[in-house]
Protein backbone atom coordinates (compact mmCIF):
# COMPACT_ATOMS: atom_id res chain seq x y z
CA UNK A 1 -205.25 -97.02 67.99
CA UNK A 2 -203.32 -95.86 65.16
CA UNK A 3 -204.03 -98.40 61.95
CA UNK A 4 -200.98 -99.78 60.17
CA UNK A 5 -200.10 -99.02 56.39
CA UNK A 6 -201.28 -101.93 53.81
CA UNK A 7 -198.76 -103.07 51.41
CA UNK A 8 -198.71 -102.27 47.94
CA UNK A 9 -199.56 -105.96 45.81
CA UNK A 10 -197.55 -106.27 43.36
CA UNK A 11 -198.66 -108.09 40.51
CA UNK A 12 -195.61 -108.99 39.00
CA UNK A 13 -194.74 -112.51 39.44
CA UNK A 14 -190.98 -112.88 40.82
CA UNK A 15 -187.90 -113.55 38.97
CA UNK A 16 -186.28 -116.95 39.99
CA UNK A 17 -182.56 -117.52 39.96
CA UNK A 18 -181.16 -119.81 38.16
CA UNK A 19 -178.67 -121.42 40.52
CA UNK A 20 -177.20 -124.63 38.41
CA UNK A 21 -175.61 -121.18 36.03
CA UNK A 22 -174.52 -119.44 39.27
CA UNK A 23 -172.61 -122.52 40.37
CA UNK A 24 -169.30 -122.87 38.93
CA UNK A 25 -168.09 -126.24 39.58
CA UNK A 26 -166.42 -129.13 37.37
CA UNK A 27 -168.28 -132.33 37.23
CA UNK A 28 -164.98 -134.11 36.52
CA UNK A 29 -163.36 -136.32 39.03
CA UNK A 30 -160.56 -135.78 41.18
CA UNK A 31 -157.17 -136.02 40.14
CA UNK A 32 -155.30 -139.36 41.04
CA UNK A 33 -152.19 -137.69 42.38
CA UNK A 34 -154.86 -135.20 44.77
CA UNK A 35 -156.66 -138.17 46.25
CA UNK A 36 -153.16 -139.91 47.35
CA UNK A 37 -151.87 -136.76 48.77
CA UNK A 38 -155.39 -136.35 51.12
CA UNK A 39 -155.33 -139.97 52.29
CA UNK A 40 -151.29 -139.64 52.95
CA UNK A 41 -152.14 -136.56 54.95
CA UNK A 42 -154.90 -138.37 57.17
CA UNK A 43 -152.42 -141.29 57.62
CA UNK A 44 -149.51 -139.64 58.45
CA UNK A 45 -150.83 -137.63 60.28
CA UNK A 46 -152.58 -140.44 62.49
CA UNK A 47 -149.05 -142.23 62.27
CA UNK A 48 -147.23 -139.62 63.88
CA UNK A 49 -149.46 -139.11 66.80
CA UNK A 50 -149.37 -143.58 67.64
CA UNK A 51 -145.72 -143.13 67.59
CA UNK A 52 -145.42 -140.22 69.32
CA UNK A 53 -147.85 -141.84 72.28
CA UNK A 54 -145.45 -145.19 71.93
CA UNK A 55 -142.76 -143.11 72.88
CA UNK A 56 -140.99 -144.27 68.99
CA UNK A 57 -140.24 -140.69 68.04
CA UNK A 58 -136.72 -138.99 69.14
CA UNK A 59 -137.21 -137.01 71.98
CA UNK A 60 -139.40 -138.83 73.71
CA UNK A 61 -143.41 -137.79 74.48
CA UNK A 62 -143.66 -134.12 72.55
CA UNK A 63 -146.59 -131.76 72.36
CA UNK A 64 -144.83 -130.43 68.69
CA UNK A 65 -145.32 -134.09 67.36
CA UNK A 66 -149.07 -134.44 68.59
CA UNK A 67 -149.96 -130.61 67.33
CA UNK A 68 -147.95 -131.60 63.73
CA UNK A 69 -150.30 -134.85 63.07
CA UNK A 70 -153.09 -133.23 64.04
CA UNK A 71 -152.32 -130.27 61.53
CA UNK A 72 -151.98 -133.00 59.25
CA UNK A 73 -155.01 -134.60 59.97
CA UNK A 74 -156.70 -131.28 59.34
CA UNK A 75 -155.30 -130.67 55.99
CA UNK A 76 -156.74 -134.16 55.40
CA UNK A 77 -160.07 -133.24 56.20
CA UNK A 78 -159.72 -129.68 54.32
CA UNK A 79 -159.21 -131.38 51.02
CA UNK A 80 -162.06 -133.52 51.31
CA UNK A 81 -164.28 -130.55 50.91
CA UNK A 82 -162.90 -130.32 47.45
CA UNK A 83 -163.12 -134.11 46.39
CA UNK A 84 -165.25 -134.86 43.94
């Protein structure tokens, strides 16, 4: 049976990263006018999907109304991940 190759120790001790100087982010809160355009977002959308289901939309019952409010929905949620 053929007998595997040790490793080499190294001695050295490893170098840690220092990830708090690798991360670049601002400890400042979010901006008024940003946190009133994510909750509009989430509401509107939400709002335009009720109506559309209560038939209070022109053109009755559309697919282009539920897909639009659930777009906005989304760009809700995909603004959240920068709130602070």
């Amino acid at each position: 049976m053929p007998v595997s190759k040790k490793r080499k120790q190294n001695n050295r001790p490893t170098k840690s990263k220092n990830i708090s100087s690798q991360m670049t982010s601002s400890n400042e809160p979010s901006s008024r006018w940003y946190v009133i355009l994510m909750s509009s977002l989430m509401i509107l959308g939400v709002l335009l999907i009720v109506l559309n289901y209560l038939t209070l939309l022109p053109g009755s019952v559309s697919r282009w109304y539920l897909w639009s409010g659930l777009g906005l929905i989304g760009a809700g949620f995909l603004m959240t991940t920068n709130y602070n």
